[in-house]
Protein backbone atom coordinates (compact mmCIF):
# COMPACT_ATOMS: atom_id res chain seq x y z
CA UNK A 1 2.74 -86.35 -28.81
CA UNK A 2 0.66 -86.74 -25.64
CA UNK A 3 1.51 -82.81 -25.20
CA UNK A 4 -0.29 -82.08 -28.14
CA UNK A 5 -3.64 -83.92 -26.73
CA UNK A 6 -3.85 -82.76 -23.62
CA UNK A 7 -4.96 -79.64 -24.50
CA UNK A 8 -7.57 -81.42 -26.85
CA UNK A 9 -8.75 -83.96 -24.11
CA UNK A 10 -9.08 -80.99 -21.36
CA UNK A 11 -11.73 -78.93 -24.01
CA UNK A 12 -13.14 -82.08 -24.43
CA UNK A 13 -13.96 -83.03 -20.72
CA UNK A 14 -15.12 -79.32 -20.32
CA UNK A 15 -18.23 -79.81 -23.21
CA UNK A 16 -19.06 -83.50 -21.73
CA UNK A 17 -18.98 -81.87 -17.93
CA UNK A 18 -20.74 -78.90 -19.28
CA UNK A 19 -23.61 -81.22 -21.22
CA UNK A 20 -23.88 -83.55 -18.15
CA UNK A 21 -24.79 -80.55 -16.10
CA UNK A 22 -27.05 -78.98 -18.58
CA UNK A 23 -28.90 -82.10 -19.04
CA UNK A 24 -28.94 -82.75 -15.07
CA UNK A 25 -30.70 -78.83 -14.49
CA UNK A 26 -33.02 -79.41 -17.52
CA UNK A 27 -33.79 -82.54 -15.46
CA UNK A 28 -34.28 -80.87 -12.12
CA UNK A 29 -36.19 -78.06 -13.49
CA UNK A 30 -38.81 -80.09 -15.48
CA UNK A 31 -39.28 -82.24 -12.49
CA UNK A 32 -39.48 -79.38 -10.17
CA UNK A 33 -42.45 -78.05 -12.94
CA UNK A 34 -44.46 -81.46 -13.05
CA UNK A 35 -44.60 -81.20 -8.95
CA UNK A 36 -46.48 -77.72 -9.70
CA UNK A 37 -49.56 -79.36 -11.11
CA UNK A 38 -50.00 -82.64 -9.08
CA UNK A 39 -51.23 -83.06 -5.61
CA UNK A 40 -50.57 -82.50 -2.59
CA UNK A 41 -49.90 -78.57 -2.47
CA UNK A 42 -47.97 -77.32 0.24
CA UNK A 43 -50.13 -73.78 0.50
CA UNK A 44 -47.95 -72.32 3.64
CA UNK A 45 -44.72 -73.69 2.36
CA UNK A 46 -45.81 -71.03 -1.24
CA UNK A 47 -46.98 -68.31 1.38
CA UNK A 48 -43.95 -68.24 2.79
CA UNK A 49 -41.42 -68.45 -0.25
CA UNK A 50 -43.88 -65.25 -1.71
CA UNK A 51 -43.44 -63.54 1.16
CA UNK A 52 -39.52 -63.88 1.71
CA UNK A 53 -39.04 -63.76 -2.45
CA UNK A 54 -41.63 -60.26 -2.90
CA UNK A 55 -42.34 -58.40 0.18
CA UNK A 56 -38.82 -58.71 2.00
CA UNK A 57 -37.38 -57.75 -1.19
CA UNK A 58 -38.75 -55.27 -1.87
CA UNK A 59 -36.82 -52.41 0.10
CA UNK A 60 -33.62 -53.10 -1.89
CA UNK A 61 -35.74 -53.70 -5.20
CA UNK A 62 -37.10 -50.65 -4.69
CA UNK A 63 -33.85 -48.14 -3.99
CA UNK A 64 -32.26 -49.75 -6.88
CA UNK A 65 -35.27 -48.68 -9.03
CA UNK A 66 -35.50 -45.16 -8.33
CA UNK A 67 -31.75 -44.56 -8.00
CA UNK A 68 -31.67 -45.97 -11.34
CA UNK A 69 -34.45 -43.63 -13.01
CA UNK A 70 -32.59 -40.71 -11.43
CA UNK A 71 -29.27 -41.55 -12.93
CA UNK A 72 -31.17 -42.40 -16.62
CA UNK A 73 -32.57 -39.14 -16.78
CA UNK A 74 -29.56 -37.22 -16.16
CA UNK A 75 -27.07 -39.31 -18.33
CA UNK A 76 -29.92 -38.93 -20.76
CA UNK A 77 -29.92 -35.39 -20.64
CA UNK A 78 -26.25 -35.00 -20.74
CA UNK A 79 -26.26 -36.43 -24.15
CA UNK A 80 -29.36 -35.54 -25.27
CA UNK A 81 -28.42 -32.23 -24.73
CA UNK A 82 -25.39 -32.48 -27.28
CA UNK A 83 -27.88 -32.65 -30.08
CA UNK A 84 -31.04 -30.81 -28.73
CA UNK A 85 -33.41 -33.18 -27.98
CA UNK A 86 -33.27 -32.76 -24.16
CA UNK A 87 -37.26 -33.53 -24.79
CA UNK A 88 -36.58 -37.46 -25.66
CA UNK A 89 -35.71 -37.61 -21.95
CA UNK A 90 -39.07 -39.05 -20.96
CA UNK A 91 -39.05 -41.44 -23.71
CA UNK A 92 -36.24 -42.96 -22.97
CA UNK A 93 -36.69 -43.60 -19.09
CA UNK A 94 -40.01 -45.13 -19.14
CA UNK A 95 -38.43 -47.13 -22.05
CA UNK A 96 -35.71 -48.42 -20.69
CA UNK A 97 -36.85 -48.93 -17.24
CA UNK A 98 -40.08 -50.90 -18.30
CA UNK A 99 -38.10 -52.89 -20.88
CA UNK A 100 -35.11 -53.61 -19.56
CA UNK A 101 -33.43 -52.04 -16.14
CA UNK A 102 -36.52 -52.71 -13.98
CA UNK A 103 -36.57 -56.68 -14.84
CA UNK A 104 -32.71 -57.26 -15.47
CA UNK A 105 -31.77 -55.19 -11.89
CA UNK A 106 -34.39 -56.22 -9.69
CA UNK A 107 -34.02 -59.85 -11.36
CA UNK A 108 -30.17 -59.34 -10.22
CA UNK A 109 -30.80 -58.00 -6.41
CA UNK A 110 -33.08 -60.60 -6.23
CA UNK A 111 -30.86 -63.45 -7.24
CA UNK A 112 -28.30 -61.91 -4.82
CA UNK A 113 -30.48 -61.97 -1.49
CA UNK A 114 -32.86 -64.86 -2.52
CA UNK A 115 -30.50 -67.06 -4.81
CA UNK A 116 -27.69 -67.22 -2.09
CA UNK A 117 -30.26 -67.31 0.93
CA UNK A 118 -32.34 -70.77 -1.14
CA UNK A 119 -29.11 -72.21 -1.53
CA UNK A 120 -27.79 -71.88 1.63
CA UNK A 121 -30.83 -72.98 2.96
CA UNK A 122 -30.82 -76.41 1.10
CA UNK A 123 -27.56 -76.89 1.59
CA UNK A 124 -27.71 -77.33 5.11
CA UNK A 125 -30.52 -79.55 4.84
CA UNK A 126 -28.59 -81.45 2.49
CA UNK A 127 -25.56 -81.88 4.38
CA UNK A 128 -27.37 -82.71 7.98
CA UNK A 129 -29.23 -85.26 6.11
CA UNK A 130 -32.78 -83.31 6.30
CA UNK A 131 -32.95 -83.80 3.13
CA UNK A 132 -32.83 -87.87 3.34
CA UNK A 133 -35.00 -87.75 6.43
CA UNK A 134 -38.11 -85.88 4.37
CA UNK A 135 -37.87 -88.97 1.99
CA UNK A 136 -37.41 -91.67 4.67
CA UNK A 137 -40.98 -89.79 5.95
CA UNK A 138 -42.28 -90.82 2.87
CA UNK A 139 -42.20 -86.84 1.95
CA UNK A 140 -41.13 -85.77 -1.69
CA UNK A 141 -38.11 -83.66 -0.99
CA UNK A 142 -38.74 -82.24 -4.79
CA UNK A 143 -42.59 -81.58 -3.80
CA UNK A 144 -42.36 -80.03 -0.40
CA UNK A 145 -38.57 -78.02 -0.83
CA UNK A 146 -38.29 -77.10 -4.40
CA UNK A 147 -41.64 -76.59 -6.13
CA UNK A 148 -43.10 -74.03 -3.40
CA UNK A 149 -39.91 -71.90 -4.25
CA UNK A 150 -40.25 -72.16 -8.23
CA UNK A 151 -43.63 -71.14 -7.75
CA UNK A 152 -43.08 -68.64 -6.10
CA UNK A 153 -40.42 -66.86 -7.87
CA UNK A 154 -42.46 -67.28 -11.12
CA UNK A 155 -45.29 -65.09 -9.33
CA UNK A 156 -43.27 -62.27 -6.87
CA UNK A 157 -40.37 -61.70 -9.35
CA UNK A 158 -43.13 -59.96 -11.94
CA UNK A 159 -44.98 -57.81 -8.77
CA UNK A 160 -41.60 -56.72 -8.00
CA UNK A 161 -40.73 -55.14 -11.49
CA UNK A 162 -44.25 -53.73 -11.89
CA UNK A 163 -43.31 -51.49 -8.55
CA UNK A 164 -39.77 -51.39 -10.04
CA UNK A 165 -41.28 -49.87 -13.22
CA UNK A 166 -43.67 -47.40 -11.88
CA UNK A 167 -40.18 -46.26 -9.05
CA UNK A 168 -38.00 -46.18 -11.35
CA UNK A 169 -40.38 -43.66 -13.61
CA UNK A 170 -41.14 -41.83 -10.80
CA UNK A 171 -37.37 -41.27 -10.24
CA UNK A 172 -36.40 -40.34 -13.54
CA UNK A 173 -40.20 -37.63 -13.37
CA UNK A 174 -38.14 -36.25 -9.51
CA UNK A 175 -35.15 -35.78 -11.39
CA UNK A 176 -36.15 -34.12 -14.68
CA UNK A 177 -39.05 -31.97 -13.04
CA UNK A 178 -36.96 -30.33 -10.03
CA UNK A 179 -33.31 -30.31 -10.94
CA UNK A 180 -33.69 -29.99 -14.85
CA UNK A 181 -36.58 -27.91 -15.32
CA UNK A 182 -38.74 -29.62 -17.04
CA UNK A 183 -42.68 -28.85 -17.51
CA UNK A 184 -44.16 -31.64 -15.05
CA UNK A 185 -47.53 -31.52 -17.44
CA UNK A 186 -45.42 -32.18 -20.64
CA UNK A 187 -43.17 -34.71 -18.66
CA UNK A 188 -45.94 -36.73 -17.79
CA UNK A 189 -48.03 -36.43 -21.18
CA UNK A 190 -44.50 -37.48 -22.92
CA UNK A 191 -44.35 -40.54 -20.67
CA UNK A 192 -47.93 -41.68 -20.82
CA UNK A 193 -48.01 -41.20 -24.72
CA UNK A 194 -44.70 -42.83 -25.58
CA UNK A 195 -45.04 -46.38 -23.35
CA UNK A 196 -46.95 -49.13 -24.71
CA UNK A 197 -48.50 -52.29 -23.07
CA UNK A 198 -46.10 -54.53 -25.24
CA UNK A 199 -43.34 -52.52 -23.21
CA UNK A 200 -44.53 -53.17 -19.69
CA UNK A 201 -45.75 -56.74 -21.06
CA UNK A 202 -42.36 -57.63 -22.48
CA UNK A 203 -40.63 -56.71 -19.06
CA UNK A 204 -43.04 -58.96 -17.25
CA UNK A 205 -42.52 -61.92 -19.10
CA UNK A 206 -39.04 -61.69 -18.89
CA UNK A 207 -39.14 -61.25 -14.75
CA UNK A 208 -41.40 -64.14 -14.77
CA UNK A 209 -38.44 -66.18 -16.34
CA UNK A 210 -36.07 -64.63 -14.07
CA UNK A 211 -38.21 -65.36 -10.94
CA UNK A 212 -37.99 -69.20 -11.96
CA UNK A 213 -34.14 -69.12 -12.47
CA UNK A 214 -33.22 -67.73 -9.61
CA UNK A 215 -35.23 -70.30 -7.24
CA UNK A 216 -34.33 -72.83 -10.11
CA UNK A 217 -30.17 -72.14 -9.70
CA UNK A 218 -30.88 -71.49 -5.56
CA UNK A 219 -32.77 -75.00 -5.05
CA UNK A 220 -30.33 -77.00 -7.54
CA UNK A 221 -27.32 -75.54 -5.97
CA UNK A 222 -28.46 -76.39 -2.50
CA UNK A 223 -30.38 -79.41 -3.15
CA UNK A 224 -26.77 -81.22 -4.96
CA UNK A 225 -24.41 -79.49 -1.83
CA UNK A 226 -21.74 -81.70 -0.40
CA UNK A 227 -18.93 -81.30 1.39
CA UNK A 228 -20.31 -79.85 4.82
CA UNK A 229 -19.58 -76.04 5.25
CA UNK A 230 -17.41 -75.48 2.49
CA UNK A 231 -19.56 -76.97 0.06
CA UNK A 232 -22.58 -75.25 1.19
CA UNK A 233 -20.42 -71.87 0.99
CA UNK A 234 -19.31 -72.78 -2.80
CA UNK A 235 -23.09 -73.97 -3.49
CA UNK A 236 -24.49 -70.50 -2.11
CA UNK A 237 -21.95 -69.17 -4.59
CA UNK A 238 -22.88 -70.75 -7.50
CA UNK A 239 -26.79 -69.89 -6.84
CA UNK A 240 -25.60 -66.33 -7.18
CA UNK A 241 -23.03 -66.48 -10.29
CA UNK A 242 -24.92 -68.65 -12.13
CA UNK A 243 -28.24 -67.21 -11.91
CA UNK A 244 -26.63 -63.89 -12.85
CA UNK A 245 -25.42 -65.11 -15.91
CA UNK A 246 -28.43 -66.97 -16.84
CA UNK A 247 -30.59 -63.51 -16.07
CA UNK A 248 -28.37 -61.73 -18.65
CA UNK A 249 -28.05 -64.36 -21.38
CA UNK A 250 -32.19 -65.03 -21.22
CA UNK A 251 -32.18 -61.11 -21.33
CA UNK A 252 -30.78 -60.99 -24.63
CA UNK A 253 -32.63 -64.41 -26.03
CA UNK A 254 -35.81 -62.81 -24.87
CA UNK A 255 -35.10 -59.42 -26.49
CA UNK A 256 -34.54 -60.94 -29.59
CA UNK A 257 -37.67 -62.59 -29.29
CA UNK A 258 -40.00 -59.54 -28.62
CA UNK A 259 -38.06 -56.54 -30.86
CA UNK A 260 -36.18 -57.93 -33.02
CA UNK A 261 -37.70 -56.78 -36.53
């Protein structure tokens, strides 16, 4: 009989460990927020986390983004080309670059240099006791480590995508213009006619949210670290998985929200 409950009682941990740790993050995150709006401001602690988050990103956010737009357009063609609408090519780059590739890859590149780096970061501070020094200096560890980085996420993740967009556009226009012929007035006419602001709009708001999970998943990983090394390793891990998965599932939740009809 036990046999029979184990299985049971295991699924049953799982929700309870899952809940506790959803309610725990909730927790963090909303106290990480309230930090944003009450004094004091740490203004070269933000600088910093902008400038690491945005402008040292931006080399890999920007390959990604023009690679991308060249492979669209010629996958697009390819199939477009099976029905004779090789002319829907421009439509669907700038469409699919300022809806979804540009915020969803550079959100992921991101998450991989910046989500592993925050964590790691922490982490050691966690498990040299930094961490428990900054409060024994009557310093809000939540104030002066985590809500610098939240805030900034929130604000370089967008400025990212908006040079992701306009790359990965231009790479798609390279592509189509030089190795598949196309007109480079009608190109750009079809591009500038077909995108809307609810389009580019849409793909900001969702890098916005994908800015604050990544330093969210990078600061709670780090910040809860233990186990010297090895648990700053597995915490630098987590940062990356998790924020991953959360950048896909909020991908599809915010989707819904905008286009579905």
């Amino acid at each position: 009989m036990t046999i029979f409950l184990d299985f049971p009682a295991a699924i049953g941990r799982a929700v309870i460990a899952l809940c506790r740790g959803a309610g725990a993050l909730a927790l963090f995150a909303l106290e990480g927020l309230s930090h944003l709006f009450r004094p004091p401001f740490y203004g070269r602690l933000f600088g910093r986390a902008l400038l690491e988050i945005g402008y040292f990103s931006l080399p890999v956010v920007a390959l990604t983004a023009v690679f991308t737009g060249m492979v669209l357009a010629l996958q697009s063609y390819t199939g477009f080309a099976r029905f004779s609408a090789q002319g829907a090519v421009a439509n669907l780059v700038v469409l699919s670059v300022t809806r979804e590739l540009g915020p969803v890859l550079a959100g992921l590149m991101v998450a991989g240099r910046i989500g592993a780096a925050m964590a790691a970061e922490l982490g050691t501070m966690r498990v040299t006791d930094q961490i428990d020094a900054l409060s024994t200096l009557s310093t809000n560890p939540m104030k002066y480590l985590v809500a610098p980085r939240l805030l900034a996420g929130i604000i370089a993740l967008p400025l990212l995508v908006l040079v992701a967009d306009v790359l990965g556009v231009m790479g798609g226009f390279i592509v189509s213009t030089v190795k598949l012929g196309f007109n480079v007035e009608t190109y750009v006419t079809n591009t500038v006619n077909f995108v809307q602001m609810d389009d580019v709009v849409s793909g900001l708001a969702k890098a916005a949210v994908f800015g604050f999970l990544i330093s969210l998943m990078g600061c709670y990983q780090g910040y809860h670290s233990k186990g010297g090394a090895q648990g700053v390793g597995a915490a630098t891990t987590l940062a990356v998985v998790s924020a991953s998965i959360l950048i896909l599932a909020f991908d599809y939740v915010m989707t819904e929200m905008f286009f579905a009809q």
